[in-house]
C-alpha atoms as a PDB file:
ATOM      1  CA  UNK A   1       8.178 -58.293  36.894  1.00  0.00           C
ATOM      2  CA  UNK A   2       5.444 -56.417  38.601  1.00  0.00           C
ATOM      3  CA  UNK A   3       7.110 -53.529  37.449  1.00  0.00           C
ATOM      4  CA  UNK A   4       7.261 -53.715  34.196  1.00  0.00           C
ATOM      5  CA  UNK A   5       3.634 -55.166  33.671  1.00  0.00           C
ATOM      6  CA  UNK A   6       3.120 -51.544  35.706  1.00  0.00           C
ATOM      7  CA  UNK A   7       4.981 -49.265  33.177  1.00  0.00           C
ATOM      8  CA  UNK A   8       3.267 -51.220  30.357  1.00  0.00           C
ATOM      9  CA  UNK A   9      -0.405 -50.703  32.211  1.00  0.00           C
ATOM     10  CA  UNK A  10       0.192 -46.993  32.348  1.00  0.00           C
ATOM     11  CA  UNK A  11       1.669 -46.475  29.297  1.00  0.00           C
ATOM     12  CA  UNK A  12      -1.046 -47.937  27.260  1.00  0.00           C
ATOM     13  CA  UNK A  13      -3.449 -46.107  29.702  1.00  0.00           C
ATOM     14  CA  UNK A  14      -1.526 -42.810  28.831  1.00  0.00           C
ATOM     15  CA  UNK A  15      -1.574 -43.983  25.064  1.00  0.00           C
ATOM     16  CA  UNK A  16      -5.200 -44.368  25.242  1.00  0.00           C
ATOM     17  CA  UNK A  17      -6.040 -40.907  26.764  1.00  0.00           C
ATOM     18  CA  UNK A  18      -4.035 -39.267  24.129  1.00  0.00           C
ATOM     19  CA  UNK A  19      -6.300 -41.292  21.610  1.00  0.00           C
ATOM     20  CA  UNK A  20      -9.386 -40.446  23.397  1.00  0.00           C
ATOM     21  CA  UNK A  21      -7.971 -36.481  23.165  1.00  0.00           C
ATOM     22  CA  UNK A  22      -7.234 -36.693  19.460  1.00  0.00           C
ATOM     23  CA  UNK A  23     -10.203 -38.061  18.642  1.00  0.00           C
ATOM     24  CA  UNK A  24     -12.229 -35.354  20.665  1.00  0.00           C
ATOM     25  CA  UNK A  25      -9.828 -32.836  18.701  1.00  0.00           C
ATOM     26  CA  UNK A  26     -10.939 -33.903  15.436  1.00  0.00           C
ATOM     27  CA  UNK A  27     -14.609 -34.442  16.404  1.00  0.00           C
ATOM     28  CA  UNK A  28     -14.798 -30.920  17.057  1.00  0.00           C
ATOM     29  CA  UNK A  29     -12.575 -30.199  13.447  1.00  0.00           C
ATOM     30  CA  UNK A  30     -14.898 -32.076  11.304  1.00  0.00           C
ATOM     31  CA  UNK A  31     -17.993 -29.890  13.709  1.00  0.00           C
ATOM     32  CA  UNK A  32     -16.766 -27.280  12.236  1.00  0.00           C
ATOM     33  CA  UNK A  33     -15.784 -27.667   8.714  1.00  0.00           C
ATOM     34  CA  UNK A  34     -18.435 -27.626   5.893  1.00  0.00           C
ATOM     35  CA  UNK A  35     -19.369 -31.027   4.760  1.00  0.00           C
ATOM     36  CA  UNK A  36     -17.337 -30.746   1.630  1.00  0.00           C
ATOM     37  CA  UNK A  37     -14.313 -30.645   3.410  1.00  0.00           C
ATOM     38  CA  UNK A  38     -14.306 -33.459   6.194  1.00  0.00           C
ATOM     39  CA  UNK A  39     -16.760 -36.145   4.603  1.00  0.00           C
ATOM     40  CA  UNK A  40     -14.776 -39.505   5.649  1.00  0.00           C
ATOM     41  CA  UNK A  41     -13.724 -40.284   9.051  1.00  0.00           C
ATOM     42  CA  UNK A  42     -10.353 -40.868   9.047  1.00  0.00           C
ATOM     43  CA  UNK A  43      -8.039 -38.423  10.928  1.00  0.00           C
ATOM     44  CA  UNK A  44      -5.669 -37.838   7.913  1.00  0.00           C
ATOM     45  CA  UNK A  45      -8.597 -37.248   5.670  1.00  0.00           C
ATOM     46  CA  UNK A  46      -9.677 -34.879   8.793  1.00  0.00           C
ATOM     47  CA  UNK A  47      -6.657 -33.035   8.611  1.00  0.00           C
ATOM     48  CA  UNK A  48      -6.285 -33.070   5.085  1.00  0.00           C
ATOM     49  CA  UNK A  49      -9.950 -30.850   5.289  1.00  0.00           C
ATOM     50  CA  UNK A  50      -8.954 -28.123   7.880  1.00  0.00           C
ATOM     51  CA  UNK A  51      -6.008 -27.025   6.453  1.00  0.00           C
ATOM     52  CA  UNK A  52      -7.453 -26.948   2.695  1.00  0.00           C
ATOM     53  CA  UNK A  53     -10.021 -25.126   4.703  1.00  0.00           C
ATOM     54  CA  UNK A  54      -8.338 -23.057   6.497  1.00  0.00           C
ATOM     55  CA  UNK A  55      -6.000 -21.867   2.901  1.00  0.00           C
ATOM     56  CA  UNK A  56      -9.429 -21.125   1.702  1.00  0.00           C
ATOM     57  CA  UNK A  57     -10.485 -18.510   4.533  1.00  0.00           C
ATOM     58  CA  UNK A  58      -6.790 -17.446   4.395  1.00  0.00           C
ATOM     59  CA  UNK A  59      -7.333 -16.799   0.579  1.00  0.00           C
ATOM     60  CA  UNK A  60     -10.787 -15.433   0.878  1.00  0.00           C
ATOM     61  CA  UNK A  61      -9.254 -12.835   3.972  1.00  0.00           C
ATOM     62  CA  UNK A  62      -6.669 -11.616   1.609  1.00  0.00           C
ATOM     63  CA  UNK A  63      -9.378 -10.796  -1.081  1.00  0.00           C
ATOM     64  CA  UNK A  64     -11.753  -9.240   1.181  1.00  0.00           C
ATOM     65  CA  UNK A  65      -8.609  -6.914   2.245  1.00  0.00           C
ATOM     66  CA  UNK A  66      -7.536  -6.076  -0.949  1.00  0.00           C
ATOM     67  CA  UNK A  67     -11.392  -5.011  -1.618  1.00  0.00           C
ATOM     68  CA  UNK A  68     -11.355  -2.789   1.720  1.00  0.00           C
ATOM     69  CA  UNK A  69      -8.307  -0.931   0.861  1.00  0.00           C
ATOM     70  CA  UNK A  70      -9.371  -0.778  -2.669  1.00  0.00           C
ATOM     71  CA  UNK A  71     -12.894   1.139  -1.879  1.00  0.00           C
ATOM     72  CA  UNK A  72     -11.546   2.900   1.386  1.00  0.00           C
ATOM     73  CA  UNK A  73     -11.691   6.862   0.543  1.00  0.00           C
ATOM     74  CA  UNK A  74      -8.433   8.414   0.469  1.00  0.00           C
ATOM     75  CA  UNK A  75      -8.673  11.817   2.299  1.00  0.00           C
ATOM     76  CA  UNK A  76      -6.909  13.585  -0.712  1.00  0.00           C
ATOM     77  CA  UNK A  77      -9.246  11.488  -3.219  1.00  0.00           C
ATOM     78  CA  UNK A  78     -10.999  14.613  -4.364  1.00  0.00           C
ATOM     79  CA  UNK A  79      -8.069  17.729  -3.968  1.00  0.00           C
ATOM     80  CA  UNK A  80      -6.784  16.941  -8.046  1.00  0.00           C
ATOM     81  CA  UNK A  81      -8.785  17.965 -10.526  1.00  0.00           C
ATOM     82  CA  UNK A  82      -6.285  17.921 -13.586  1.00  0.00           C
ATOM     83  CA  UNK A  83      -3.278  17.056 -12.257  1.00  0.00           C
ATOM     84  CA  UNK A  84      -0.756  16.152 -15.110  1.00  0.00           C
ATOM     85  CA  UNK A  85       1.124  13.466 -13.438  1.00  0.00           C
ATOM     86  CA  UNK A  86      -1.240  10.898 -11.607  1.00  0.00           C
ATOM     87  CA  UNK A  87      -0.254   7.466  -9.140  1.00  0.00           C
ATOM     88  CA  UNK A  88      -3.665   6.337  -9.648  1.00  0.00           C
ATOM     89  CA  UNK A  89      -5.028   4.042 -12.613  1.00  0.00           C
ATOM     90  CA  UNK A  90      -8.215   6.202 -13.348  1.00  0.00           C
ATOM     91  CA  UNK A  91      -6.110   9.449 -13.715  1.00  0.00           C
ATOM     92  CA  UNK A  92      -7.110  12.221 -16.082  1.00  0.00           C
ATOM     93  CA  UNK A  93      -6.384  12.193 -19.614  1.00  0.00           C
ATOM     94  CA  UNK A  94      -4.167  14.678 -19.633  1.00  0.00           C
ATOM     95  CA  UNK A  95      -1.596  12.658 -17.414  1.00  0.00           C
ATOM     96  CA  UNK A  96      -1.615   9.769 -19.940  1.00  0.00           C
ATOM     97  CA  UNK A  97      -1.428  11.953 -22.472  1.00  0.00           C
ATOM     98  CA  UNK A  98       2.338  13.697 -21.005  1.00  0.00           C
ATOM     99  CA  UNK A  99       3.587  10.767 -19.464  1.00  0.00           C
ATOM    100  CA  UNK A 100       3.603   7.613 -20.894  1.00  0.00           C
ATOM    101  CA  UNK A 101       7.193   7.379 -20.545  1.00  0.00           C
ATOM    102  CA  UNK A 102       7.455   6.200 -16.827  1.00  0.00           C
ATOM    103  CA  UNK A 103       4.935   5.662 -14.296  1.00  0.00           C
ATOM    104  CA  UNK A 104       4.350   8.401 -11.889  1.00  0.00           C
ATOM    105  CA  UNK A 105       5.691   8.392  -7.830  1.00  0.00           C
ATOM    106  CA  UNK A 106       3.732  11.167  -6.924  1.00  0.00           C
ATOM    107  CA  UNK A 107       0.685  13.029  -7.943  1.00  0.00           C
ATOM    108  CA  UNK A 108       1.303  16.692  -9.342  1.00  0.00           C
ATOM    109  CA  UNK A 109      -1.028  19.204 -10.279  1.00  0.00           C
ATOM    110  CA  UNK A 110       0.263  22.629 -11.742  1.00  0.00           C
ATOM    111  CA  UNK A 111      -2.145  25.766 -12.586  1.00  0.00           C
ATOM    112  CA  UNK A 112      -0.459  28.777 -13.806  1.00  0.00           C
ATOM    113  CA  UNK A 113      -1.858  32.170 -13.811  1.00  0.00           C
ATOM    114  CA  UNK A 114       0.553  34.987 -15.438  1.00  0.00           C
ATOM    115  CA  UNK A 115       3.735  34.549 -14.120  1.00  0.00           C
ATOM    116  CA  UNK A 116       2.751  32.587 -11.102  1.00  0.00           C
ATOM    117  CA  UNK A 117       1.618  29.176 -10.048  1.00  0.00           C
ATOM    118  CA  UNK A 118       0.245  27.106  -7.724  1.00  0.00           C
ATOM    119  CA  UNK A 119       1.572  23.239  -7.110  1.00  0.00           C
ATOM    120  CA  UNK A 120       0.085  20.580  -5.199  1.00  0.00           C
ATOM    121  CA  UNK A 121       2.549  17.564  -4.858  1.00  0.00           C
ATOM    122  CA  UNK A 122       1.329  13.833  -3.235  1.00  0.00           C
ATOM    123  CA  UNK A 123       3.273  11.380  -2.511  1.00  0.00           C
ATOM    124  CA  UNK A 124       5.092   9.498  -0.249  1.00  0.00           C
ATOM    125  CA  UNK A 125       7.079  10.764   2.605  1.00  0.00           C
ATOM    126  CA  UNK A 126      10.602  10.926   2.618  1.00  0.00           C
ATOM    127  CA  UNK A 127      13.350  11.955   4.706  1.00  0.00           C
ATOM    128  CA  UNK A 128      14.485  16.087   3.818  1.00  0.00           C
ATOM    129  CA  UNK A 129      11.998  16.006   0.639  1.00  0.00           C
ATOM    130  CA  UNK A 130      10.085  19.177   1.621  1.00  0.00           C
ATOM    131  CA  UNK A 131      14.160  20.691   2.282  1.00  0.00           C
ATOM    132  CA  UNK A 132      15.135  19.290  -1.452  1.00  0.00           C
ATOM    133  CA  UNK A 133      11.860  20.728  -3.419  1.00  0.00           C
ATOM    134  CA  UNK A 134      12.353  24.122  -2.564  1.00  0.00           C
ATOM    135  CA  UNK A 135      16.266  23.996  -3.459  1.00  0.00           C
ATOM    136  CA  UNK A 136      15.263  23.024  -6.340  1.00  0.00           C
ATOM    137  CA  UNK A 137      12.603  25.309  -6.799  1.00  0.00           C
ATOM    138  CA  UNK A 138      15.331  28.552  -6.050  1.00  0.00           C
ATOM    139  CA  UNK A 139      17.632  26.849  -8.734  1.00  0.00           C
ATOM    140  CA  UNK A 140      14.879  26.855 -11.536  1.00  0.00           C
ATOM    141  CA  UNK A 141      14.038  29.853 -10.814  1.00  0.00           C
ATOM    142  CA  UNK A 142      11.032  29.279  -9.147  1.00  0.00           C
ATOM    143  CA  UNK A 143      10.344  31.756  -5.598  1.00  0.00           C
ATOM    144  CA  UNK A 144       8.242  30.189  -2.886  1.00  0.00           C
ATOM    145  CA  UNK A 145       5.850  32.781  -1.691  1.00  0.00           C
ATOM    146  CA  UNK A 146       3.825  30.372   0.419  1.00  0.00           C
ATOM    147  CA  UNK A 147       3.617  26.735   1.034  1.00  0.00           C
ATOM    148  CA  UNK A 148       1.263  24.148   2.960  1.00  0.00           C
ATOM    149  CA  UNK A 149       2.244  20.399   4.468  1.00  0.00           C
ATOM    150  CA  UNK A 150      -0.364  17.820   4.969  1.00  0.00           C
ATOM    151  CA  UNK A 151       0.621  14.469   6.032  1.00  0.00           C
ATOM    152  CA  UNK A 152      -1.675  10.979   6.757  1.00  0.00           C
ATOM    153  CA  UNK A 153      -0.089   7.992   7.423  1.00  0.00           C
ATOM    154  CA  UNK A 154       3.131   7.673   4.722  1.00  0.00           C
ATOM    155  CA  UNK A 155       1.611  10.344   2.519  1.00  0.00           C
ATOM    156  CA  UNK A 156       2.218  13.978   2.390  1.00  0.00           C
ATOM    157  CA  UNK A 157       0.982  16.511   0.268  1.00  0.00           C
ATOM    158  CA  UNK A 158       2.737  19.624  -0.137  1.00  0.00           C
ATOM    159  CA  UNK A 159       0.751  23.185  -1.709  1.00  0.00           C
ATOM    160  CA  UNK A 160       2.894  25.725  -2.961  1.00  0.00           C
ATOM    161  CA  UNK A 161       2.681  29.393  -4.129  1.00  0.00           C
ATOM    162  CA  UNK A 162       5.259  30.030  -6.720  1.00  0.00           C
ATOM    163  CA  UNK A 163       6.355  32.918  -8.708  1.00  0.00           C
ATOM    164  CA  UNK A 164       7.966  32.206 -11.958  1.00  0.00           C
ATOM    165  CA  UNK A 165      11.220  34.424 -11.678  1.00  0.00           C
ATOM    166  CA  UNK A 166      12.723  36.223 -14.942  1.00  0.00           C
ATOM    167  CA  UNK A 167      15.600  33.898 -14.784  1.00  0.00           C
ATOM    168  CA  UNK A 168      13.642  30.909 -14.529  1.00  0.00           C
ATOM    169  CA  UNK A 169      15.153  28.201 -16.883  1.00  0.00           C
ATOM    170  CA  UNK A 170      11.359  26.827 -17.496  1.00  0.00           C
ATOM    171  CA  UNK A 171       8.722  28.583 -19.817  1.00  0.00           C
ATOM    172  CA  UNK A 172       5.773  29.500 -17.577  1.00  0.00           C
ATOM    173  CA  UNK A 173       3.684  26.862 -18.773  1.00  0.00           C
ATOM    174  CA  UNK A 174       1.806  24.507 -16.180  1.00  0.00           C
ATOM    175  CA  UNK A 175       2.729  21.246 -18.209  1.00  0.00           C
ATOM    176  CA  UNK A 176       6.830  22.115 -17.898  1.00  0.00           C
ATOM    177  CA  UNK A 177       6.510  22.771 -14.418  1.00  0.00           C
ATOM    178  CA  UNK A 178       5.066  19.806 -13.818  1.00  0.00           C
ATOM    179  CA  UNK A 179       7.437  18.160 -15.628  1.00  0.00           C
ATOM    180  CA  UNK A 180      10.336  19.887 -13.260  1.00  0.00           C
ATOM    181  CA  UNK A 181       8.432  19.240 -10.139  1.00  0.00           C
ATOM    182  CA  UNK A 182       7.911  15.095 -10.776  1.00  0.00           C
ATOM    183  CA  UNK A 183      11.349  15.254 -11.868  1.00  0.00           C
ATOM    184  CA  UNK A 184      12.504  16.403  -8.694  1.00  0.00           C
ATOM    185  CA  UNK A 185      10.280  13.952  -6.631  1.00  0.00           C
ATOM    186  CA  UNK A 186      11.239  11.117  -8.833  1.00  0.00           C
ATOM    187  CA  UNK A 187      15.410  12.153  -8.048  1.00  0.00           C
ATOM    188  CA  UNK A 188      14.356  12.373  -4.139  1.00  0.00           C
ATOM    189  CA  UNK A 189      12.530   8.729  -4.153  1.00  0.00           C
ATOM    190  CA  UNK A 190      15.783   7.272  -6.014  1.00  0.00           C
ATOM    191  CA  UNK A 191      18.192   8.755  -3.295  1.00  0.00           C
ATOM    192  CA  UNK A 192      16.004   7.788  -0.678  1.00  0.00           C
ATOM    193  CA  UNK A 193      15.964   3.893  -1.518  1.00  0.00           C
ATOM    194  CA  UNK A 194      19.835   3.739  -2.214  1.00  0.00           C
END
C-alpha cells in the first residue's frame, strides 16, 4: 500500500514539475511576442501566437531575401550594352523587338564590323557548352580567332572573336548571328536537362 501511495506521490510531483516547466516555457513565449500576438493567458492561445508569429518572420525573411538578391549587383550587370537577346526584364529594346517569340536562356550581344564579329554569350553553365558553341560555330561558317571564359558562381560568360567565313550559311548581319548563337545555347540547355 505504501507503495503505491509512493508512485502516486512522485508521479504527481513529476507531473507538477513538468507544469511548473511549461508554464516557465510559455512565460518566456508570450515575453517575447508582440502584444498582438499572445494577449490571453491560456497556453493554446500562447501557442496559437508564436507560431502565427513565427510564419510572419518566416514570411517577412523570405521577402527581405528576395529584395537582397533582387538589388545585389551582378558582376556582368554593366558588360551589355545592346545585346539582342536579354534574360533580364529591363532589357534593351532591341531584344523585345527580335524576340518575342520565346524567352531568352542566355544573354547575347553581337557587333559586327566587315566581315567579322565579336560575341559575348551569358548564361548558365553547362556541361561541354563552351566544346558545342564552337562546333557549331565551324559548321556555320563562323572561324574562332580568339575567345575569353569568365565564370561566377553558375554563370559563365564566354567573348568571342569571329570571322564570318565565305561559306558561312548566315548573312553577316549582327541580328542573324545572334539569332544562330541563342539558338545554339537554347539546343545545349535542352540536352542538358534531358
Amino acid at each position: 500500500m505504501e507503495d503505491k501511495e509512493y508512485l502516486r506521490m512522485n508521479h504527481i510531483a513529476v507531473e507538477r514539475n513538468r507544469r511548473k516547466q511549461m508554464n516557465y516555457f510559455l512565460s518566456i513565449l508570450k515575453f517575447m511576442m508582440p502584444p498582438s500576438y499572445s494577449q490571453p493567458n491560456d497556453q493554446a492561445s500562447i501557442i496559437e501566437g508564436t507560431i502565427n508569429y513565427l510564419k510572419k518572420l518566416e514570411h517577412r525573411l523570405q521577402s527581405l531575401e528576395t529584395q537582397l538578391k533582387a538589388t545585389k549587383p551582378n558582376i556582368f550587370s554593366d558588360f551589355f550594352m545592346f545585346p539582342q537577346y536579354s534574360t533580364t526584364a529591363s532589357s534593351s529594346p532591341s531584344s523585345h523587338y527580335h524576340h518575342k517569340r520565346l524567352p531568352a536562356v542566355a544573354d547575347v550581344e553581337v557587333t559586327m564590323v566587315e566581315k567579322h564579329a565579336n560575341i559575348k554569350v551569358l548564361t548558365k553553365t553547362r556541361p561541354r557548352l563552351l566544346f558545342k558553341i564552337i562546333n557549331e560555330f565551324y559548321s556555320l561558317g563562323l572561324s574562332t580567332l580568339h575567345l575569353n571564359l569568365t565564370t561566377c558562381k553558375d554563370m559563365s560568360l564566354f567573348t568571342f572573336s569571329v570571322k564570318v567565313e565565305a561559306d558561312c550559311q548566315l548573312t553577316p548581319s549582327g541580328n542573324e548571328v545572334a539569332d544562330a548563337v541563342h539558338d545554339v545555347v537554347r539546343r545545349v540547355h535542352k540536352e542538358s536537362l534531358c
